[in-house]
PDB file of N, CA and C in Angstrom:
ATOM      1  N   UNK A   1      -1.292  11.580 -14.905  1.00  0.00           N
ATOM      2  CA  UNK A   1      -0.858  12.034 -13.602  1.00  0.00           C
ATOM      3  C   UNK A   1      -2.047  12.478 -12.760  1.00  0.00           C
ATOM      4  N   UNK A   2      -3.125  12.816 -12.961  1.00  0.00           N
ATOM      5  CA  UNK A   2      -3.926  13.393 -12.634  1.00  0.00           C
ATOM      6  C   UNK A   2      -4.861  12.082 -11.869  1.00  0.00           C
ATOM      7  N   UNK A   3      -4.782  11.310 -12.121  1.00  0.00           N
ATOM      8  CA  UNK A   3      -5.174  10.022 -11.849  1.00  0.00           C
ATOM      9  C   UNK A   3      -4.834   9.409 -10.144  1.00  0.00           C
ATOM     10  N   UNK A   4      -2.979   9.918 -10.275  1.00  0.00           N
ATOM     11  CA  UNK A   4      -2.855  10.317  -8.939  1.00  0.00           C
ATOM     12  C   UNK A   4      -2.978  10.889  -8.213  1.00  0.00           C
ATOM     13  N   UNK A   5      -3.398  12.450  -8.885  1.00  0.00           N
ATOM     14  CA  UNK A   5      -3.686  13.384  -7.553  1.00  0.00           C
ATOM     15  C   UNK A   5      -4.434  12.642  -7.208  1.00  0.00           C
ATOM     16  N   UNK A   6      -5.957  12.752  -7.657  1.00  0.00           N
ATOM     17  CA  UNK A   6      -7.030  12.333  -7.960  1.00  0.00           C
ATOM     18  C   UNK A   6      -7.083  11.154  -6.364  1.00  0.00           C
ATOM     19  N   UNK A   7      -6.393  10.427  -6.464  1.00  0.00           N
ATOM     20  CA  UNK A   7      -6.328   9.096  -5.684  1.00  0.00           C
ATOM     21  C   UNK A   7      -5.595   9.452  -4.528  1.00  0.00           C
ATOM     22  N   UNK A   8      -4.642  10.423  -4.709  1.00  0.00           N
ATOM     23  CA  UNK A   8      -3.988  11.512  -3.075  1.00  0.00           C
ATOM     24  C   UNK A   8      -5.395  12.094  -2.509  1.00  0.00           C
ATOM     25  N   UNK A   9      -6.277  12.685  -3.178  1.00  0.00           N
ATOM     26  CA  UNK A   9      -7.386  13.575  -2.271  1.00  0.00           C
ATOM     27  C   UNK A   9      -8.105  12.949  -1.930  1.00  0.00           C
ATOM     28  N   UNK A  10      -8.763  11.745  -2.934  1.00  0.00           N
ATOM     29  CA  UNK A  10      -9.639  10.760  -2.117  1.00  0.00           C
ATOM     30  C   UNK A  10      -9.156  10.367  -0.694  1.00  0.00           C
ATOM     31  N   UNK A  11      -7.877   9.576  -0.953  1.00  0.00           N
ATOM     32  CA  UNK A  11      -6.806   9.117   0.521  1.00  0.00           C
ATOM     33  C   UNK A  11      -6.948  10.456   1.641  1.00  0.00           C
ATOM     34  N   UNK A  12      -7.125  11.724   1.632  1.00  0.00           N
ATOM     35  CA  UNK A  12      -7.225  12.434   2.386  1.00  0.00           C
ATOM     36  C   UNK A  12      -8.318  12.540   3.017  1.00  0.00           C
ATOM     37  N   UNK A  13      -9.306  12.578   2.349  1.00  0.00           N
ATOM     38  CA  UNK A  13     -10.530  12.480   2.439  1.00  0.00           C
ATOM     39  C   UNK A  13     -10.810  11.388   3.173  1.00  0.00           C
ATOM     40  N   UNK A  14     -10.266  10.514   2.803  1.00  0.00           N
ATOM     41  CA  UNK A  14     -10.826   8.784   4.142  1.00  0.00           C
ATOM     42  C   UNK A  14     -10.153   9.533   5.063  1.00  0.00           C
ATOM     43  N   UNK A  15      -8.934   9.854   5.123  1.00  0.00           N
ATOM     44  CA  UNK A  15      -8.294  10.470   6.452  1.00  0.00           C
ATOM     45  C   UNK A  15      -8.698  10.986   7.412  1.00  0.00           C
ATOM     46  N   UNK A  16      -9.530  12.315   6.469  1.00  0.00           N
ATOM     47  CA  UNK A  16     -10.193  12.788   7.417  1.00  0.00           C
ATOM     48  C   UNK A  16     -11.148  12.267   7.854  1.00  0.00           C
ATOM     49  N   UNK A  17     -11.925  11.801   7.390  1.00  0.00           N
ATOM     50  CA  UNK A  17     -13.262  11.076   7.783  1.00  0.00           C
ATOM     51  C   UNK A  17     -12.533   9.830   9.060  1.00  0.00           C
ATOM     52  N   UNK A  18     -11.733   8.946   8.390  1.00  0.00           N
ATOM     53  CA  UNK A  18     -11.065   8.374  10.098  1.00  0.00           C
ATOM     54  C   UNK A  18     -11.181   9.230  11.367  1.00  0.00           C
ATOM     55  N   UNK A  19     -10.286  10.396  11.050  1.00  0.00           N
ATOM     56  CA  UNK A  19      -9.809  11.165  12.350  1.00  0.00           C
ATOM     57  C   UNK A  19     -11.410  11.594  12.719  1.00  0.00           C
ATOM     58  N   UNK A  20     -11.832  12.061  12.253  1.00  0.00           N
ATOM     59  CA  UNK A  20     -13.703  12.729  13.006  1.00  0.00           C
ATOM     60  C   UNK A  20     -14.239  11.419  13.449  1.00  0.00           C
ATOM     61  N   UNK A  21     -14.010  10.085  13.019  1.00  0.00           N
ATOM     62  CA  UNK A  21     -14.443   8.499  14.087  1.00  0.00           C
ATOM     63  C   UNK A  21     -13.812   8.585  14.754  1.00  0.00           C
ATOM     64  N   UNK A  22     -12.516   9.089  15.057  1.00  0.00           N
ATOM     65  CA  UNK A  22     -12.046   8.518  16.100  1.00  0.00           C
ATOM     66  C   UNK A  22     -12.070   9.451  16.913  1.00  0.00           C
ATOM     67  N   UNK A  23     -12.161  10.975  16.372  1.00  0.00           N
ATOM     68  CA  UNK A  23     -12.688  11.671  17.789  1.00  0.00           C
ATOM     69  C   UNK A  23     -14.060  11.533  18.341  1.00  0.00           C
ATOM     70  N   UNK A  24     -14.665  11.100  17.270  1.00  0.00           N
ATOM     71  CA  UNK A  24     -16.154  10.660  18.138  1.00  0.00           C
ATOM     72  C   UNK A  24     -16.102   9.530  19.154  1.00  0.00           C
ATOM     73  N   UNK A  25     -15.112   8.607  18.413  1.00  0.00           N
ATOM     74  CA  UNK A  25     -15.060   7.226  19.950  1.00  0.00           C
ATOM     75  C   UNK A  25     -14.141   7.800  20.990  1.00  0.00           C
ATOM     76  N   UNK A  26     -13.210   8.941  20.875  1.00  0.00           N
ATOM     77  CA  UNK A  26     -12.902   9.205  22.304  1.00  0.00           C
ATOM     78  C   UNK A  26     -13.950  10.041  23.259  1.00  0.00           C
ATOM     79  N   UNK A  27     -14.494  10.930  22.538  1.00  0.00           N
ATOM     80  CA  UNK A  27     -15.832  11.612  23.030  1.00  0.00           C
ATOM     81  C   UNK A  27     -16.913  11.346  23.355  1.00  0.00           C
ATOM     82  N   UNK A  28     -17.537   9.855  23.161  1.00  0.00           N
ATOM     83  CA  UNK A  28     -18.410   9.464  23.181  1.00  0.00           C
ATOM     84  C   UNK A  28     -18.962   9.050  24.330  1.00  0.00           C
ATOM     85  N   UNK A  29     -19.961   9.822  25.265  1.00  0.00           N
ATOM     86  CA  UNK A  29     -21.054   9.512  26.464  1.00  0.00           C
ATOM     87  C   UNK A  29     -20.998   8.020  26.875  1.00  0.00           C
ATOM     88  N   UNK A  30     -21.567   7.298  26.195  1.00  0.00           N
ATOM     89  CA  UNK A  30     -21.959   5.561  26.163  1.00  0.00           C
ATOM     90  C   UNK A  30     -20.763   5.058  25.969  1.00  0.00           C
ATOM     91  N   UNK A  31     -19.923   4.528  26.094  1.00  0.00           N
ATOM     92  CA  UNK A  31     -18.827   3.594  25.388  1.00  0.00           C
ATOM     93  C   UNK A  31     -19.343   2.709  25.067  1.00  0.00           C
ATOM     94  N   UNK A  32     -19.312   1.837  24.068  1.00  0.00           N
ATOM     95  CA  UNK A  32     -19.476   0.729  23.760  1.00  0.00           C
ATOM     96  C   UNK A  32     -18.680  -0.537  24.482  1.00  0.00           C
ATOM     97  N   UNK A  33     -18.901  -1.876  24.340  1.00  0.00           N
ATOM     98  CA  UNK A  33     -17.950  -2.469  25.343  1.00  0.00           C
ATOM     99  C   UNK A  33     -16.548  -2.725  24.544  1.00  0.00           C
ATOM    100  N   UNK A  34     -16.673  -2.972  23.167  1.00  0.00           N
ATOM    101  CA  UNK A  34     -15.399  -3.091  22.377  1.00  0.00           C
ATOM    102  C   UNK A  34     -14.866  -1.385  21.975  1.00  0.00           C
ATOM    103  N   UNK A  35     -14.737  -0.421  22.998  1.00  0.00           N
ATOM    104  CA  UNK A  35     -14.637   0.981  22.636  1.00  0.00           C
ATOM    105  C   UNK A  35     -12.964   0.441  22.162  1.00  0.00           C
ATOM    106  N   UNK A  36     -12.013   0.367  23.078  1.00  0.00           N
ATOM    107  CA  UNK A  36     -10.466   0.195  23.078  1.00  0.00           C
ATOM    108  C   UNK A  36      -9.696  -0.695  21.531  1.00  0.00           C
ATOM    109  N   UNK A  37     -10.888  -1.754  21.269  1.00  0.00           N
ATOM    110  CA  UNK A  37     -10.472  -2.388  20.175  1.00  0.00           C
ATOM    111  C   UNK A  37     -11.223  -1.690  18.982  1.00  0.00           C
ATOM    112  N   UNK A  38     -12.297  -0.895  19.008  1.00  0.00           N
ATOM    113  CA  UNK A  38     -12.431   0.087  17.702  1.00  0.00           C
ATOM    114  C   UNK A  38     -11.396   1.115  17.356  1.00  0.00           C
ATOM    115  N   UNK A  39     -11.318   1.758  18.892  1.00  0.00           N
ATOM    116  CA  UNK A  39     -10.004   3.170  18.742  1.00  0.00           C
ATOM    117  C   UNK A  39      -8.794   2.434  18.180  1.00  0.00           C
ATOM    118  N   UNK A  40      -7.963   1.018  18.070  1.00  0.00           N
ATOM    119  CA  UNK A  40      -6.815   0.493  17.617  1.00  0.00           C
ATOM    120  C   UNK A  40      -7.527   0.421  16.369  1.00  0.00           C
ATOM    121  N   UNK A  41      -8.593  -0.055  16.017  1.00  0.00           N
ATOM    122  CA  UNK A  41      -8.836  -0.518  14.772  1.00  0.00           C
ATOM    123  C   UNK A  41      -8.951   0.977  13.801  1.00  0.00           C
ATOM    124  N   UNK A  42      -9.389   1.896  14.239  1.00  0.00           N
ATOM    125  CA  UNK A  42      -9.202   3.244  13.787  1.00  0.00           C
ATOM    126  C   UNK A  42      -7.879   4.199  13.406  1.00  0.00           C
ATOM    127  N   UNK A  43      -6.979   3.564  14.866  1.00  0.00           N
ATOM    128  CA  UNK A  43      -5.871   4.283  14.796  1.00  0.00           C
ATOM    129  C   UNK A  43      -4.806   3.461  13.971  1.00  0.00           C
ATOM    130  N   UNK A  44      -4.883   1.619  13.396  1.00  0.00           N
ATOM    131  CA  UNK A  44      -4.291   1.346  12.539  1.00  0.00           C
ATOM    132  C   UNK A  44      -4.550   1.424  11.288  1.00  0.00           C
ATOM    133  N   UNK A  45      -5.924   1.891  11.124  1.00  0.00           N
ATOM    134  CA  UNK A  45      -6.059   2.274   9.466  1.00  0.00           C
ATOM    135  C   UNK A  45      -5.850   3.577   9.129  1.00  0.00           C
ATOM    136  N   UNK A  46      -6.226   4.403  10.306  1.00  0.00           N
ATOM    137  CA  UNK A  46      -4.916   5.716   9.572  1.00  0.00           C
ATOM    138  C   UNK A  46      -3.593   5.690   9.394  1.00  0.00           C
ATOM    139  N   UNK A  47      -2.989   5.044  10.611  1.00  0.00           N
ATOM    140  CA  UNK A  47      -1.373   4.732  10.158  1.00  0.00           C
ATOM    141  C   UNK A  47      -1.651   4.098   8.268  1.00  0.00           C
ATOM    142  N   UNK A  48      -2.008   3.010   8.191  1.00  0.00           N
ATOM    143  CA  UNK A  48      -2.406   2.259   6.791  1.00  0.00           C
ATOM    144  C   UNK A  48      -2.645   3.601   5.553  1.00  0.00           C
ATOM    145  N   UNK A  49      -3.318   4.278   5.934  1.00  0.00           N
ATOM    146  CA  UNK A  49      -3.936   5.476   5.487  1.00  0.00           C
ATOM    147  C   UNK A  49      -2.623   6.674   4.794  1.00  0.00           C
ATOM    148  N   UNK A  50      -1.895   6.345   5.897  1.00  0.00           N
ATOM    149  CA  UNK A  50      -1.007   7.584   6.038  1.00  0.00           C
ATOM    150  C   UNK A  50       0.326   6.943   5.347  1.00  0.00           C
ATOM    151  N   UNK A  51       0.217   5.719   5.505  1.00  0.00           N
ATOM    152  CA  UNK A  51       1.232   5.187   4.690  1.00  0.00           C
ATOM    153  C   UNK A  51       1.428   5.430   3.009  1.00  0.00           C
ATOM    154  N   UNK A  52      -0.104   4.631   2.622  1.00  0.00           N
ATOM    155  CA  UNK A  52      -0.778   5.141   1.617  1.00  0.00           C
ATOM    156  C   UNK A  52      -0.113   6.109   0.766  1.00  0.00           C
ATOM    157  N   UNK A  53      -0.602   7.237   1.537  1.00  0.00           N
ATOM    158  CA  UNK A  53      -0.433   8.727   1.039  1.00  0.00           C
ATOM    159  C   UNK A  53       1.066   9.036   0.762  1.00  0.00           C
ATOM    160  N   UNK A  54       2.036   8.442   1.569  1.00  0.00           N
ATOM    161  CA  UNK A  54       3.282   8.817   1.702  1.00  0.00           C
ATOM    162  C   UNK A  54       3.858   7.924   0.425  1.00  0.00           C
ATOM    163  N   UNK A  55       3.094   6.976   0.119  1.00  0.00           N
ATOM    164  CA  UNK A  55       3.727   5.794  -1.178  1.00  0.00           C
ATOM    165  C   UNK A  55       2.901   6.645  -2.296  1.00  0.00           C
ATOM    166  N   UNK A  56       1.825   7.378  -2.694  1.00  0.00           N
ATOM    167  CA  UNK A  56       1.211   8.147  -3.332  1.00  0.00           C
ATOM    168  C   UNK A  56       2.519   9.310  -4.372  1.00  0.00           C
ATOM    169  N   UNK A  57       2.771   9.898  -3.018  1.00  0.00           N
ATOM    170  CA  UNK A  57       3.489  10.793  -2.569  1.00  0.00           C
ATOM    171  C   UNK A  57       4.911  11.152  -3.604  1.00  0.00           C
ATOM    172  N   UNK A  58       5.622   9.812  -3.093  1.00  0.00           N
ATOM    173  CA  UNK A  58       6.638   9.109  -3.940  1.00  0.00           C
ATOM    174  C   UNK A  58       6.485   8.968  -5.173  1.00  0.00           C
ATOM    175  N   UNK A  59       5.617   8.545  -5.818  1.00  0.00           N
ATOM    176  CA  UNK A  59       5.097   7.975  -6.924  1.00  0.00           C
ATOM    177  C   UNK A  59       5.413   9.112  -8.142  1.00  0.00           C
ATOM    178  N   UNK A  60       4.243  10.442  -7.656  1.00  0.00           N
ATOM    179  CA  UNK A  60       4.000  11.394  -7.805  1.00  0.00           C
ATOM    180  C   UNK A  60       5.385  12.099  -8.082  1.00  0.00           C
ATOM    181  N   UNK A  61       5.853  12.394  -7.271  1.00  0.00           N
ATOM    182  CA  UNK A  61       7.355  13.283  -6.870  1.00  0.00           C
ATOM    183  C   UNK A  61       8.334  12.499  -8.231  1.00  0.00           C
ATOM    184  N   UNK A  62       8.537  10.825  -8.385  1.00  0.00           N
ATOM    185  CA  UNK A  62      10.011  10.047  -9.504  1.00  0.00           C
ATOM    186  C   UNK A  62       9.145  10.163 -10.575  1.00  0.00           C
ATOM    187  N   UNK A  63       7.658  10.316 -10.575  1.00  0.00           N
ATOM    188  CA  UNK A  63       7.044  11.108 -12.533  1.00  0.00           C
ATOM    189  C   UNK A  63       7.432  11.912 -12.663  1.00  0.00           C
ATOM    190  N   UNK A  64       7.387  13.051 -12.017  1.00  0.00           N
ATOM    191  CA  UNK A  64       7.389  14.632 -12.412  1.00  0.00           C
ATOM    192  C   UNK A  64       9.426  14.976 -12.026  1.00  0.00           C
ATOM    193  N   UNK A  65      10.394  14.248 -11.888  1.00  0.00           N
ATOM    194  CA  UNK A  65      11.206  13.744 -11.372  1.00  0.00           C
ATOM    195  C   UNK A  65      11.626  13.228 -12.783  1.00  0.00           C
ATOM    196  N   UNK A  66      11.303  12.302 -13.153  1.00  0.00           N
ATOM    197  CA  UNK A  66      11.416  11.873 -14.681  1.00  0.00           C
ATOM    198  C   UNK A  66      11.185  12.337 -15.983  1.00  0.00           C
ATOM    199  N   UNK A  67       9.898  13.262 -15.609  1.00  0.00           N
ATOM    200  CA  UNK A  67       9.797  14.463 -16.781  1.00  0.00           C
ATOM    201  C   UNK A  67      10.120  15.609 -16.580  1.00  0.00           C
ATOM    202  N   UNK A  68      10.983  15.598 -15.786  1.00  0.00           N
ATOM    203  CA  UNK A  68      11.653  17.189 -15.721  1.00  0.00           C
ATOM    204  C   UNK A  68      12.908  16.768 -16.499  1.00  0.00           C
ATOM    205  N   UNK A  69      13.828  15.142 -15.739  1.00  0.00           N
ATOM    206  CA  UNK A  69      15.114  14.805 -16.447  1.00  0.00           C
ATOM    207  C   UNK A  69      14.884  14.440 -18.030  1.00  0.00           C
ATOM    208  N   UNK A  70      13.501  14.187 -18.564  1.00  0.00           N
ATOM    209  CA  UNK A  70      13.573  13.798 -20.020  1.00  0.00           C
ATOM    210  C   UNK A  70      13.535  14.936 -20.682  1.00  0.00           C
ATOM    211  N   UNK A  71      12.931  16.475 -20.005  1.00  0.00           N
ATOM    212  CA  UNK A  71      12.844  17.292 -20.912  1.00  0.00           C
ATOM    213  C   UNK A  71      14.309  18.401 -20.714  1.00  0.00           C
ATOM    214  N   UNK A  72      15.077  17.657 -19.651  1.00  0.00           N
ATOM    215  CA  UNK A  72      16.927  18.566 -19.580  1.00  0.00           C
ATOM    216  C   UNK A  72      17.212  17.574 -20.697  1.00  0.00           C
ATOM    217  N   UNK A  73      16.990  16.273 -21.142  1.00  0.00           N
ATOM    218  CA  UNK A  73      17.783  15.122 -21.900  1.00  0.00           C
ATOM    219  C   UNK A  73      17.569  15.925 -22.883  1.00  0.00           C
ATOM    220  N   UNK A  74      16.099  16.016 -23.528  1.00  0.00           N
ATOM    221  CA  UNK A  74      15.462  16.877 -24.782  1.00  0.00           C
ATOM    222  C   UNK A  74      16.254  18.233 -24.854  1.00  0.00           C
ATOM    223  N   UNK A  75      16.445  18.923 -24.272  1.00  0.00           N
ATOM    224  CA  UNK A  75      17.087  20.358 -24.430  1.00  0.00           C
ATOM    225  C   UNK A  75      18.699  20.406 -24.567  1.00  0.00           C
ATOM    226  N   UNK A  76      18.896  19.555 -23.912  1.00  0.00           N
ATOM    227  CA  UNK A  76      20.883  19.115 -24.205  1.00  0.00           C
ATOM    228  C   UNK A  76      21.014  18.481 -25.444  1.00  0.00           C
ATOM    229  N   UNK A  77      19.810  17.728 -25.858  1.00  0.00           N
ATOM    230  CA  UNK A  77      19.845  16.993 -27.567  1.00  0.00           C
ATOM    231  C   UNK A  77      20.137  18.075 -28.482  1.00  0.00           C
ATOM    232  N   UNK A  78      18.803  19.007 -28.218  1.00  0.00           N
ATOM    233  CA  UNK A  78      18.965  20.173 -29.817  1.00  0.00           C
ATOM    234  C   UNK A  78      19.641  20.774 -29.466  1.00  0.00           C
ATOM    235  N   UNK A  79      20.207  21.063 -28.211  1.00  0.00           N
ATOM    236  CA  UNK A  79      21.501  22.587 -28.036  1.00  0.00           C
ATOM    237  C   UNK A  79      22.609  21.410 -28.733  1.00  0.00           C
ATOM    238  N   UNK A  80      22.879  20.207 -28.721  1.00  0.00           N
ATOM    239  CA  UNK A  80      24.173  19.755 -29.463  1.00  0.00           C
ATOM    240  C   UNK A  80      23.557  19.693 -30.551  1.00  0.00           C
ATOM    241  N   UNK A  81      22.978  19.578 -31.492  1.00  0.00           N
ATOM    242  CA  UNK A  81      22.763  19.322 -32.606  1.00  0.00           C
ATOM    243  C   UNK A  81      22.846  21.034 -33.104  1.00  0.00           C
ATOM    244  N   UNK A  82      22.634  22.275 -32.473  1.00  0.00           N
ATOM    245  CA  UNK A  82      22.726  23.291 -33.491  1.00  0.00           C
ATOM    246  C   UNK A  82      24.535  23.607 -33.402  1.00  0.00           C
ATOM    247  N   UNK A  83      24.926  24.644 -34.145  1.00  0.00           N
ATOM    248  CA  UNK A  83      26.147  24.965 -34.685  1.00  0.00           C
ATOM    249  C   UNK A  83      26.209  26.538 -34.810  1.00  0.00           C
ATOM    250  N   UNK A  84      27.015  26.982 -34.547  1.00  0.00           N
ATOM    251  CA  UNK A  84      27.070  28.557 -34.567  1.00  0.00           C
ATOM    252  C   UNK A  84      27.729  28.638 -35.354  1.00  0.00           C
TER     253      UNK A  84
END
């Protein structure tokens, strides 16, 4: 599991690093002449980015989701198996 955090913080980490490019190309003195088609190209790889994270997200949430229901399965096993 850890494998995923692991791969959630990296994904944040590009994130952020996107968002500080792209406030630098709105801020930026000089524009370049392709300024409008970098800012799309910026602002669709964070969407991409953010998607990412949200499929991460999921992933994360039906493991821990699955080992919570295997260890109610495990605990309803031995409570039927003992006898008072």
């Amino acid at each position: 599991m850890s494998a995923l955090i692991q791969e959630l913080d990296a994904l944040f980490e590009i994130l952020d690093v996107c968002k500080e490019d792209l406030k630098t190309l709105l801020e930026i003195d000089h524009p370049p002449a392709d300024l409008l088609e970098r800012i799309d190209r910026e602002r669709s790889t964070m969407e991409d980015i953010k998607y990412l994270i949200a499929d991460l997200k999921a992933q994360i949430a039906c493991k821990e989701l699955h080992k919570y229901m295997m260890n109610e399965y495990t605990m309803t096993q031995q409570m039927k198996r003992m006898r008072v």
